[in-house]
Protein backbone atom coordinates (compact mmCIF):
# COMPACT_ATOMS: atom_id res chain seq x y z
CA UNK A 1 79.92 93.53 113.06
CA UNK A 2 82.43 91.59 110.91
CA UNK A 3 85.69 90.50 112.55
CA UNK A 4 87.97 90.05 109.11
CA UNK A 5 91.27 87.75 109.16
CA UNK A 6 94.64 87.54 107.34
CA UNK A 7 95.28 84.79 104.97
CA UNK A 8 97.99 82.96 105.72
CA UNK A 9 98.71 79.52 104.92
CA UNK A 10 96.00 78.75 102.78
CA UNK A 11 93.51 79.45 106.02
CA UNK A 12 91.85 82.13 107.30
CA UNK A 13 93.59 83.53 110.80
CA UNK A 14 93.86 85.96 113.43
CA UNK A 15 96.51 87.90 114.15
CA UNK A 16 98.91 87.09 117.11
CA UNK A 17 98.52 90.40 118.43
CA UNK A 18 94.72 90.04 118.77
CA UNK A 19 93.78 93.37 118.34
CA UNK A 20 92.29 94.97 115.55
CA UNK A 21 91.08 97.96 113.62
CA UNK A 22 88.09 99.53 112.45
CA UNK A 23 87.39 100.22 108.69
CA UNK A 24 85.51 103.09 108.47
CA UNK A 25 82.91 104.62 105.27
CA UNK A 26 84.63 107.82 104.75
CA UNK A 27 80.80 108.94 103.31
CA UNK A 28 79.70 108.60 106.80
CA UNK A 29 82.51 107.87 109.35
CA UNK A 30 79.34 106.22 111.74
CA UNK A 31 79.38 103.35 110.10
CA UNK A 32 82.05 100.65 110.54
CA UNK A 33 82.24 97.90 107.23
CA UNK A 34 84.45 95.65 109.74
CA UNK A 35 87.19 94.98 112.15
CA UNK A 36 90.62 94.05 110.39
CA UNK A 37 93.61 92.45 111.89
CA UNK A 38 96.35 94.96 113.84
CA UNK A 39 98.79 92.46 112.56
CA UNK A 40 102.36 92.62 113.45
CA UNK A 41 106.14 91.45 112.32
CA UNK A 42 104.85 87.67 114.20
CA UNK A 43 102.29 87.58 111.30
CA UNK A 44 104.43 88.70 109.06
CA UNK A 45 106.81 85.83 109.79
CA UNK A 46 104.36 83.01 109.42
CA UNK A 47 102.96 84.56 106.00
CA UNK A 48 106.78 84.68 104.93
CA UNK A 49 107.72 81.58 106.08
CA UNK A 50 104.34 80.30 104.34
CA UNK A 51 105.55 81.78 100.79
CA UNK A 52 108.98 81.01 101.00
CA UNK A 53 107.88 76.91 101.88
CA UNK A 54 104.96 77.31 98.59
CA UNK A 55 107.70 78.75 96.49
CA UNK A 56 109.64 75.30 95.24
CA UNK A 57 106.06 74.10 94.25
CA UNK A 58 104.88 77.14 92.69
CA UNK A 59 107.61 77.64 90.52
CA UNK A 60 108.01 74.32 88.99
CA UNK A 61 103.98 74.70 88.17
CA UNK A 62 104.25 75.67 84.20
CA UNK A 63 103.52 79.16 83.82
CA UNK A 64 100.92 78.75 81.39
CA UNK A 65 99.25 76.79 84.41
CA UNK A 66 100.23 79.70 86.85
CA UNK A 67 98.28 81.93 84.21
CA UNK A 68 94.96 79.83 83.77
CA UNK A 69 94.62 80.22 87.79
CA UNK A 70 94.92 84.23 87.05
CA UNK A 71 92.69 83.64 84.22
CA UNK A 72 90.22 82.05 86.76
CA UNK A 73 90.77 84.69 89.34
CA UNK A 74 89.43 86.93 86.40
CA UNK A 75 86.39 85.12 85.66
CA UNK A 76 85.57 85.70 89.36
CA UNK A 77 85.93 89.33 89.92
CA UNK A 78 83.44 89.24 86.50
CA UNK A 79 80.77 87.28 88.67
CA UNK A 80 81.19 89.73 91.27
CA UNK A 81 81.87 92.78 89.99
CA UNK A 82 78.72 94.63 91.14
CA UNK A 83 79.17 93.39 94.56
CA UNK A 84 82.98 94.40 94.75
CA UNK A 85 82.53 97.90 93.52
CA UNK A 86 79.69 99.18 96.04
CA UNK A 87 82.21 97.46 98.92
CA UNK A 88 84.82 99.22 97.64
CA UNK A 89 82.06 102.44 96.98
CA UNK A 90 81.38 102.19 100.74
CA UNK A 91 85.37 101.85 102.00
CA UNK A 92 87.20 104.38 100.01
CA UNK A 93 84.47 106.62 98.96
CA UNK A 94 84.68 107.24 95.40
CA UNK A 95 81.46 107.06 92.88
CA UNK A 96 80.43 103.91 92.12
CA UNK A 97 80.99 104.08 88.03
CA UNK A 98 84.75 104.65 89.03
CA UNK A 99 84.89 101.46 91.78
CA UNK A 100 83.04 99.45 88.74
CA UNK A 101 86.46 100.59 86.77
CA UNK A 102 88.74 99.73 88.99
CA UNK A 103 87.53 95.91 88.99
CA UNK A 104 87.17 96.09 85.34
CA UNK A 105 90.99 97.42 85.43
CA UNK A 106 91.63 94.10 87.18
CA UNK A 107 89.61 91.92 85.41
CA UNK A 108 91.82 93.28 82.20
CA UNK A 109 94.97 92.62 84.19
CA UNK A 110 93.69 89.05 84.48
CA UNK A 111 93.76 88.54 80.73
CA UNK A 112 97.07 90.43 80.37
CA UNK A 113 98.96 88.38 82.78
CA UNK A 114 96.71 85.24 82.79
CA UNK A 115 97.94 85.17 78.72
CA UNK A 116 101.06 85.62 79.69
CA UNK A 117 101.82 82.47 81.19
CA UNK A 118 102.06 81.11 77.75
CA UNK A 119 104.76 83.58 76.43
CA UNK A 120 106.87 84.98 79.27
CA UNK A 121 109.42 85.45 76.35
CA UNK A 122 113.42 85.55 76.72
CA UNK A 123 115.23 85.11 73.30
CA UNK A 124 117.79 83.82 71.42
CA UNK A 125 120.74 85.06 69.14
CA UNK A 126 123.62 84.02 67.44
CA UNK A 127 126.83 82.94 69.21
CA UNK A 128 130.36 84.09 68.21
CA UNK A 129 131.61 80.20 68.62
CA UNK A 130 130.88 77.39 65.92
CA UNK A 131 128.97 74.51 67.55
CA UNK A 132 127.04 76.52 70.21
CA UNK A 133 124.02 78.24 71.05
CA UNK A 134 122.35 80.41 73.64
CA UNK A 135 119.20 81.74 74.64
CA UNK A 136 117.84 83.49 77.90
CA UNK A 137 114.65 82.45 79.92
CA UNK A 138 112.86 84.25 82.64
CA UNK A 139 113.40 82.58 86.71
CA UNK A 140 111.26 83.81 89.41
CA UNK A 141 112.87 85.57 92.06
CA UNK A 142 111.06 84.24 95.30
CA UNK A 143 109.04 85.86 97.98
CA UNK A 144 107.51 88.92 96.76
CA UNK A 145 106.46 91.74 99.15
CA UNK A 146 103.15 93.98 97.83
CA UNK A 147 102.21 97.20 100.08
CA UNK A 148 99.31 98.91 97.99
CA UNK A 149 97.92 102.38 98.33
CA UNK A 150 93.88 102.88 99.40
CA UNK A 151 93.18 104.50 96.52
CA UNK A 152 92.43 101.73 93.56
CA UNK A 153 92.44 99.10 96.53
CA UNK A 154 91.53 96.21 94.10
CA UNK A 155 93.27 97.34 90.62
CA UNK A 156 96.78 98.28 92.12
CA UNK A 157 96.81 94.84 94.30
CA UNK A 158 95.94 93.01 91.09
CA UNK A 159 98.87 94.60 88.83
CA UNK A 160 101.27 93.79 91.59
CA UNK A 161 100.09 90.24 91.87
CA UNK A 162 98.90 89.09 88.67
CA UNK A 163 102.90 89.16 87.21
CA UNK A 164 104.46 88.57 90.30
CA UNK A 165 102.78 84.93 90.36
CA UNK A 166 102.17 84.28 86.61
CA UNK A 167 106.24 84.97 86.90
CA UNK A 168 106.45 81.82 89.69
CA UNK A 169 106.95 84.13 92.59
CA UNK A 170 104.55 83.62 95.92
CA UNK A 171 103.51 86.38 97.60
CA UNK A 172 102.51 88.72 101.08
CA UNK A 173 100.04 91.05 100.35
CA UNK A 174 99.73 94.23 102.61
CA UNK A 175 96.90 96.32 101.40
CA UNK A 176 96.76 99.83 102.78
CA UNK A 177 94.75 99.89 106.28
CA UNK A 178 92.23 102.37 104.94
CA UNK A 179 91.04 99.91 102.17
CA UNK A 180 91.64 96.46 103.87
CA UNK A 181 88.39 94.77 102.30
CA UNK A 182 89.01 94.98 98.86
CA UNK A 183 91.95 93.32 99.04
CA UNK A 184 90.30 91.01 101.26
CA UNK A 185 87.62 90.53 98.38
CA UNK A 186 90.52 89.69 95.99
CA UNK A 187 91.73 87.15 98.29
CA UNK A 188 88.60 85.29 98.15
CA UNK A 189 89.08 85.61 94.42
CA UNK A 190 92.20 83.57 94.67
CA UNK A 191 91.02 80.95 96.90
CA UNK A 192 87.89 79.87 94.88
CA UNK A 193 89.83 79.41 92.04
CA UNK A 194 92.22 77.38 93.81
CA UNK A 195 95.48 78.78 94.41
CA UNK A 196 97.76 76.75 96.60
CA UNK A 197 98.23 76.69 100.15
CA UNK A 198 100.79 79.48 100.74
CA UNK A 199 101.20 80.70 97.35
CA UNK A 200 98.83 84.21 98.39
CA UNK A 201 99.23 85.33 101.66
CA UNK A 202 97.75 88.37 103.35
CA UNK A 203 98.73 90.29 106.18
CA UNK A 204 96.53 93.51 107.35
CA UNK A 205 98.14 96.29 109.44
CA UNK A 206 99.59 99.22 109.57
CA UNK A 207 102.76 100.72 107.13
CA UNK A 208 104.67 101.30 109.90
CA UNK A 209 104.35 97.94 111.42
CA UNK A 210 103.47 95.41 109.40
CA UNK A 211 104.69 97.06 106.03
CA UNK A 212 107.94 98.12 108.16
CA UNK A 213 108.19 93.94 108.77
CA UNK A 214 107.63 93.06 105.26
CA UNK A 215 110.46 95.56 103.82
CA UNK A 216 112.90 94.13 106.40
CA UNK A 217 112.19 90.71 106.64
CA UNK A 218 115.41 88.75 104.92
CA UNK A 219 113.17 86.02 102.95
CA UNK A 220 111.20 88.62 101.01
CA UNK A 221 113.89 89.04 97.88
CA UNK A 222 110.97 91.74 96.17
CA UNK A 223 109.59 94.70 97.50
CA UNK A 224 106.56 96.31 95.12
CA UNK A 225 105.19 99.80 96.88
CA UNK A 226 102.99 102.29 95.88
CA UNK A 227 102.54 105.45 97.63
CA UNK A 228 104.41 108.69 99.20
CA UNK A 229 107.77 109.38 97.52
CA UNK A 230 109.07 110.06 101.57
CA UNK A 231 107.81 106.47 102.49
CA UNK A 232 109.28 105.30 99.21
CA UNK A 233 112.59 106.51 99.99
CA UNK A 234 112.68 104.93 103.15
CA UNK A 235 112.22 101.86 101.73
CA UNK A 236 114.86 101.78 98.94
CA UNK A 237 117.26 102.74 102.04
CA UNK A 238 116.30 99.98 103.82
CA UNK A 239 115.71 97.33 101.43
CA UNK A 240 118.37 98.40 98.91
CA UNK A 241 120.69 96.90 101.81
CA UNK A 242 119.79 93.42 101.73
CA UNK A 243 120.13 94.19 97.80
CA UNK A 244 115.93 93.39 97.79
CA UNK A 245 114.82 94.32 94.11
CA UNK A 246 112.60 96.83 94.47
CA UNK A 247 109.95 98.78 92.57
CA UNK A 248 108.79 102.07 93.84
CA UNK A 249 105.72 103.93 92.12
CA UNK A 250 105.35 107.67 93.96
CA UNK A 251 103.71 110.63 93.50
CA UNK A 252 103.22 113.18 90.93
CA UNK A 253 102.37 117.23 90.40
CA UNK A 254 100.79 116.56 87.03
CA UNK A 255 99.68 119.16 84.74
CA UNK A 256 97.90 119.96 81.66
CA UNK A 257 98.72 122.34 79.06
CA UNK A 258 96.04 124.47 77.30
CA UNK A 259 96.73 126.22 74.12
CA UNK A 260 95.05 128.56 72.10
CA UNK A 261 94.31 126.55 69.33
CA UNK A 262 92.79 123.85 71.40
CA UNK A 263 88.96 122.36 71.92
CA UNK A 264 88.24 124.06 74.64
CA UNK A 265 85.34 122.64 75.84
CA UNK A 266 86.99 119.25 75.43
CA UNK A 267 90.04 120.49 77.29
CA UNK A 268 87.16 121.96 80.27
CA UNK A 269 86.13 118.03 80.07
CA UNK A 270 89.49 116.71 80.44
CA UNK A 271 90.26 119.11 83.46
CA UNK A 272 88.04 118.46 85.31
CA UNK A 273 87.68 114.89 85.14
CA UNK A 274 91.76 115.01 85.84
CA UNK A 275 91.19 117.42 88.95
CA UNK A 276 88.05 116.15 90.53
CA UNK A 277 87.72 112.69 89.72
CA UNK A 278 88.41 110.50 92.24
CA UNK A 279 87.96 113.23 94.58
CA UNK A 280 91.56 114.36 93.78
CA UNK A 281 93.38 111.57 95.25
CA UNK A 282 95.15 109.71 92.37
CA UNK A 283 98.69 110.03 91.50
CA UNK A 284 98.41 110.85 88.14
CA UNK A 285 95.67 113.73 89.43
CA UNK A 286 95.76 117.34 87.41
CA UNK A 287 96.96 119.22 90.19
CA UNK A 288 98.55 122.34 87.61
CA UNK A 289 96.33 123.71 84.66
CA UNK A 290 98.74 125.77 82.25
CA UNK A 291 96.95 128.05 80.50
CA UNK A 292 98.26 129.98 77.18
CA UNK A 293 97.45 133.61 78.13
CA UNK A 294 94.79 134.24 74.99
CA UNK A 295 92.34 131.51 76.46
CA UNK A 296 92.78 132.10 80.04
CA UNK A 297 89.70 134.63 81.30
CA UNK A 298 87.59 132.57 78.26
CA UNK A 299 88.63 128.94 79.84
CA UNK A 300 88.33 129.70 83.48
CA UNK A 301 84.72 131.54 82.67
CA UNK A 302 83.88 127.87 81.40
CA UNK A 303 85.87 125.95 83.72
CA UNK A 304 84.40 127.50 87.02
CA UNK A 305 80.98 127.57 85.70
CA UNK A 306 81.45 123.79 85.44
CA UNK A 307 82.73 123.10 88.07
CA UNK A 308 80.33 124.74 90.68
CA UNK A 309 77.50 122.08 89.24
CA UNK A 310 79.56 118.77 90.62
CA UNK A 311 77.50 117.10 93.15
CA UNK A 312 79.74 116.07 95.75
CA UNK A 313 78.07 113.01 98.15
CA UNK A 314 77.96 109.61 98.66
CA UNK A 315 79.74 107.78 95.97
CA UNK A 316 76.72 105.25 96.20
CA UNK A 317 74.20 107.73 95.30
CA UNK A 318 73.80 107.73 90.67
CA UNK A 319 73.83 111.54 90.92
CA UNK A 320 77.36 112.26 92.75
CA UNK A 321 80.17 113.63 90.61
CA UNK A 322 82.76 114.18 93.70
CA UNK A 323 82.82 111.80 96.32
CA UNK A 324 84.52 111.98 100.23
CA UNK A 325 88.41 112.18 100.82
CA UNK A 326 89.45 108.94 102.29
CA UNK A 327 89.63 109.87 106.03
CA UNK A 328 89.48 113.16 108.31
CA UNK A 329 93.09 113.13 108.34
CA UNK A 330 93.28 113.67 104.35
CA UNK A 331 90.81 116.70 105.18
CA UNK A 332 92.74 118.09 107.44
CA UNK A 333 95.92 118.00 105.53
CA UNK A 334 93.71 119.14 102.07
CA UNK A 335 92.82 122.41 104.40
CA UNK A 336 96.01 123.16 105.30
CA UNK A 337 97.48 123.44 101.56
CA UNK A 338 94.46 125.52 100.82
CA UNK A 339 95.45 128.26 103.86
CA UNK A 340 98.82 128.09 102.26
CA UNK A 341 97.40 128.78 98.67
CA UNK A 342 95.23 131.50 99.88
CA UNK A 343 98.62 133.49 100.59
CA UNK A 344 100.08 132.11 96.92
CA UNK A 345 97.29 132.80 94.88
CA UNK A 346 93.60 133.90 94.14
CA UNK A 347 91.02 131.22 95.90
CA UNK A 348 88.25 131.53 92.85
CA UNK A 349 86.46 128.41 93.87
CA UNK A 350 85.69 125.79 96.85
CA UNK A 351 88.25 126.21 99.74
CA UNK A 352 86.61 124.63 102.89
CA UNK A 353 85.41 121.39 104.19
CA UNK A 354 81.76 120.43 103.50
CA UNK A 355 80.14 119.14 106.78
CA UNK A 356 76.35 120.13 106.17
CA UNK A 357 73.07 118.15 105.88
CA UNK A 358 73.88 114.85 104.62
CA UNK A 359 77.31 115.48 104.10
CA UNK A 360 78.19 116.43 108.03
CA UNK A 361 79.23 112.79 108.86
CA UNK A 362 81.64 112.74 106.18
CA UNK A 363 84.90 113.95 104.99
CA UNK A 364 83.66 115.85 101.74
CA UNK A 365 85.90 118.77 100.41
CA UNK A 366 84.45 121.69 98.25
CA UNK A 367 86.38 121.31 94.84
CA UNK A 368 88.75 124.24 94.77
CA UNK A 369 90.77 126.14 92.14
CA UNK A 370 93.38 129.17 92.52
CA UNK A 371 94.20 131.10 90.34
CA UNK A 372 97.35 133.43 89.35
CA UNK A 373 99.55 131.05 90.68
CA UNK A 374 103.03 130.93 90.40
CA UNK A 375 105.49 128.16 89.20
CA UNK A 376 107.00 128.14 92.44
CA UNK A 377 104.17 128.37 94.95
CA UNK A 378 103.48 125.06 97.20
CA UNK A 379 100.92 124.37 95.68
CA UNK A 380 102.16 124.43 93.12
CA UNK A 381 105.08 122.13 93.61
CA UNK A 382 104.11 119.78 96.51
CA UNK A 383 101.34 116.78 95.77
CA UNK A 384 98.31 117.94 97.80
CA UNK A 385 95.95 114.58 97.27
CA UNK A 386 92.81 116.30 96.92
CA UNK A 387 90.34 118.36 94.63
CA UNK A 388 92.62 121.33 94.82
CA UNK A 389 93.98 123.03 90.85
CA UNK A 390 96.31 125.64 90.29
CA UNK A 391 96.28 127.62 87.72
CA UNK A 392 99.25 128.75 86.00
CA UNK A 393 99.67 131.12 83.14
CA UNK A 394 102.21 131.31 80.14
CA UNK A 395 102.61 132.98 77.04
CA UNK A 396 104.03 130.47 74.98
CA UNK A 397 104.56 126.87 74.32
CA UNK A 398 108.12 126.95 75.68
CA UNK A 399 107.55 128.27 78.52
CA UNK A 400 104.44 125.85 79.18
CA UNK A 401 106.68 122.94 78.58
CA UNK A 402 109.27 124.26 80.87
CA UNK A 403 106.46 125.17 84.02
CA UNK A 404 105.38 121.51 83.62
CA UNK A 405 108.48 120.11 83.69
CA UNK A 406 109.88 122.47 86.84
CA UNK A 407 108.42 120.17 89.21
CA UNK A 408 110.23 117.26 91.37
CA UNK A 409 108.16 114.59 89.77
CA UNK A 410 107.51 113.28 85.90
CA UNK A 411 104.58 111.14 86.32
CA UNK A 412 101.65 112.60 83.51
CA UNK A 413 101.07 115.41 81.72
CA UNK A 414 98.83 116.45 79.23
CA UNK A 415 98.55 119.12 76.09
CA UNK A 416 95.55 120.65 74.29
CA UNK A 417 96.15 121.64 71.02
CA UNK A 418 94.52 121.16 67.75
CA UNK A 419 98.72 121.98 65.84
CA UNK A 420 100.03 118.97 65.28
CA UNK A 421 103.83 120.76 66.14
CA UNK A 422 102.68 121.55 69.17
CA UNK A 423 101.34 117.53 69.52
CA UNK A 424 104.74 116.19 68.65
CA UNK A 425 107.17 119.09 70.58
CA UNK A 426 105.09 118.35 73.79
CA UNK A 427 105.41 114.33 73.08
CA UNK A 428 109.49 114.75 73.14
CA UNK A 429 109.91 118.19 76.05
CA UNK A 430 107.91 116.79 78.51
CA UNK A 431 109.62 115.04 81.25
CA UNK A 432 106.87 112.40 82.32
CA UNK A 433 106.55 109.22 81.89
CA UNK A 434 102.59 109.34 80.40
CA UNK A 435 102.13 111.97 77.88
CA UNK A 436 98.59 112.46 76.69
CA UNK A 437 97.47 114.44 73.78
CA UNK A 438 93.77 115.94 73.61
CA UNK A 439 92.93 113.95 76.90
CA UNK A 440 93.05 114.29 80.72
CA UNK A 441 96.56 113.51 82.77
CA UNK A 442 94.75 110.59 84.27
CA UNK A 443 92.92 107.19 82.51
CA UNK A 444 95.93 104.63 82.28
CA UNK A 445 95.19 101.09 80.56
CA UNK A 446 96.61 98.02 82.15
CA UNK A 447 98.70 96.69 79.15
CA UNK A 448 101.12 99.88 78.65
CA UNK A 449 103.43 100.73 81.25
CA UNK A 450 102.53 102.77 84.01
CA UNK A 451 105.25 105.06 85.72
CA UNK A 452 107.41 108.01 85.63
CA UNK A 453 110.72 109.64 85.84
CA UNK A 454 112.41 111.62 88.90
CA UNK A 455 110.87 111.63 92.39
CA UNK A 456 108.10 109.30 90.74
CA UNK A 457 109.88 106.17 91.34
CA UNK A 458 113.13 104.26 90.31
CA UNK A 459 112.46 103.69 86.96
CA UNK A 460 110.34 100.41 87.03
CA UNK A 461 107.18 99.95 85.96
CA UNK A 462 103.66 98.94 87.09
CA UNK A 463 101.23 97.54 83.82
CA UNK A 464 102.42 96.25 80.20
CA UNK A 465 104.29 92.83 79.70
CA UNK A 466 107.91 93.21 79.37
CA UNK A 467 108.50 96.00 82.00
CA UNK A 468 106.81 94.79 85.20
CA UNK A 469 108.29 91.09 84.05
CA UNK A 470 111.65 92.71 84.84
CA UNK A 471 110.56 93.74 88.69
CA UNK A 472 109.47 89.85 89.12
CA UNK A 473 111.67 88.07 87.18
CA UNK A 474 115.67 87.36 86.97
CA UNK A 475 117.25 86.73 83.66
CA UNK A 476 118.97 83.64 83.12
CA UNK A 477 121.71 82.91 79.92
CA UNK A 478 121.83 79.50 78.61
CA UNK A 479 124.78 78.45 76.49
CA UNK A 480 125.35 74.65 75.08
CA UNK A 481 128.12 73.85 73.27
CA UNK A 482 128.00 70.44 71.05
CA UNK A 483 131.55 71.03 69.72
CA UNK A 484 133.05 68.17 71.49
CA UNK A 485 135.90 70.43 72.23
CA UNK A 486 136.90 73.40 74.44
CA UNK A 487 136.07 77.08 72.46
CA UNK A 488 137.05 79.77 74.71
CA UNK A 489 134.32 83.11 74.45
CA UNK A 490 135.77 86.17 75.46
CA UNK A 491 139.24 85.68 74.19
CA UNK A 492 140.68 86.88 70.77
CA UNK A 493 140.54 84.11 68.50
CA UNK A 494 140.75 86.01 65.32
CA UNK A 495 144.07 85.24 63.43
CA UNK A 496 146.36 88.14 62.82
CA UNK A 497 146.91 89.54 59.46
């Protein structure tokens, strides 16, 4: 068995605690990919103190230099994408066509931010004084703290990092302990293509340890999280007091709207690729399906006849539709919001753990659907992280648009409708930061923004240029004044009448 290391320094290390942790195939919990450092806040130290000594260096490099090593990081996960995806099949679980998407996601990011080393624009405008210009440039930050989720365990780590460096930042990477290898993959990305000594660092470990250290550790100037709006919160509290910038993407209760004019069998597609792809577990997931009443027996008729076909399995094997949930604890927790929708609403489909034949070492989940299900049931209301829908039904567009938006989060939503007034009223109602029209909640591309509105996040962005330059970047004003004299700005120098 494999006995992984952080990255720290520029070399490959143990931690100081000297214990480790197992990384388990959640298609067949038997089999163990590797043992991963148990790193703690001593670890943490060193790969801070590492960054913050890289950081002079780093950021005097000129950022179209910082891009071409992105740009070569890119080329490299293209050499190796086969090999990346089945690792990443085998440690998180879902089907193989999705893990090949999730390295071309950061392959993309590559070009994004690899090309943006040779714009990074600020800008320029007039100023009020004769004699004197201004202009504003973009100055990295510092030390740059990434905790990323286990469920696109190379894409997320790579929109984190890609700007956050391309920007002049260094950076501690703390990938989530589920998915530790991918991000260990990336790293090996980075140092083939030559980043410097202390520039990428990467600590394993648990949130609560090793991501607690990172938050509170007084060098690291950004935190960038992704995951639970409660762990979210608690780091805002605590970072927020050391004034850290910090971006925060949560969780979501995203829904799509059906209509009665719509494609139905396209919006059948677009369901259940939102519900059951990725076995559930993405934030931008379609956990609500809003139904106008006309459609409703006609769509679910179509919809459950579907959806009884998926064949759930190994994500490695070319027939699976539905992969495993990411550990026995997920199952657990996916089981007990199905008991509470079984008192909420009608259990049509699914409802149980899967633990049969080939599927008996794994933690497989029937996809599941209730129906007649209220806008303020759980499940309705609370992110479940699984292959669990709700249905809802309305009776008009109105009152779709205001069951989608009665929910604490605004992360996607989607509408089926062939009216183009129903298109563009749904564009401006909905409260979500993604809005799709005619296509599932979930498919983002990496050069829009990626984020939403209330218990979401705090209104940065992950993806696109100009947003997630704002997380890693400070804005500096430059004036010069060639007037050879003193001209005062801010005071009234207009002559009275």
């Amino acid at each position: 068995m494999t006995t992984f290391k952080n990255f720290i320094g520029g070399k490959w290390v143990p931690s100081k605690t000297g214990k480790t942790f197992p990384n388990r195939n959640p298609a067949d919990q038997r089999e163990i990919i590797g043992e991963f450092p148990a790193s703690d806040a001593r670890d943490v130290h060193q790969a801070v103190a590492a960054a913050k000594e890289a950081f002079d260096g780093w950021r005097r490099t000129p950022a179209p230099k910082r891009g071409e090593l992105i740009l070569k990081v890119g080329d490299i996960l293209t050499r190796r994408k086969e090999e990346i995806a089945k690792a990443m099949t085998r440690e998180m679980g879902k089907v193989l066509k999705e893990t090949r998407g999730d390295v071309q996601e950061g392959i993309d990011t590559a070009v994004v931010h690899g090309s943006e080393g040779r714009r990074l624009h600020g800008f320029s405008a007039p100023s009020e004084l004769p004699h004197k210009v201004g202009w504003t440039v973009r100055a990295p930050i510092g030390v740059a703290g990434l905790i990323t989720p286990w469920n696109f365990p190379l894409a997320i780590p790579t929109w984190k990092s890609f700007p956050a460096l391309v920007a002049g930042n260094t950076i501690v990477l703390k990938p989530a302990s589920d998915t530790p290898h991918s991000s260990h993959l990336l790293v090996e990305a980075f140092e083939e293509a030559g980043v410097p000594s202390g520039v990428v660092n990467l600590v394993h470990g648990s949130g609560s340890v090793a991501g607690n250290a990172i938050v509170e550790h007084p060098d690291v100037r950004i935190i960038s999280f992704t995951g639970s709006t409660a762990v979210g919160r608690q780091i805002s509290a605590t970072a927020g007091k050391a004034l850290k910038r910090v971006s925060l993407e949560l969780g979501g209760k995203n829904a799509q709207i059906v209509m009665d004019d719509a494609d139905l069998e396209l919006a059948v597609d677009g369901v259940l690729w939102g519900a059951f792809g990725t076995t559930g577990q993405r934030c931008t997931a379609t956990s609500r399906l809003i139904l106008h009443k006309p459609i409703h027996d006609e769509f679910v008729r179509r919809l459950i006849g579907r959806a009884a076909t998926l064949k759930i399995g190994s994500g490695l094997d070319p027939g699976t539709d539905v992969g495993p949930l990411i550990n026995p604890s997920r199952v657990e927790a996916v089981d007990d919001y199905v008991e509470i929708g079984k008192k909420e609403g009608e259990l049509i489909l699914g409802g149980e753990p899967l633990r049969d034949g080939k599927l008996k070492h794994g933690c497989f989940y029937a996809p599941t659907v209730f129906d007649g299900v209220a806008p303020t049931a759980r499940i309705a209301r609370e992110e479940i992280f699984g292959p669990v829908l709700s249905i809802l039904t309305v009776k008009d567009l109105d009152e779709a648009v205001r069951c989608l938006n009665d929910t604490a989060y605004g992360l996607s939503s989607s509408i089926y409708t062939r009216d183009v007034n129903n298109a563009f009223t749904a564009m401006q109602e909905l409260e979500t930061g993604i809005v799709y029209v005619n296509a599932p909640t979930i498919g983002a591309e990496c050069h829009y923004p990626f984020g939403g509105t209330k218990d979401t996040g705090n209104g940065h962005r992950e993806g696109g240029t100009h947003p997630v330059y704002d997380v890693f970047t400070e804005w500096k004003t430059i004036y010069v004044d060639y007037s050879g004299r003193l001209q005062k700005a801010q005071i009234d120098n207009r002559k009275s009448e």
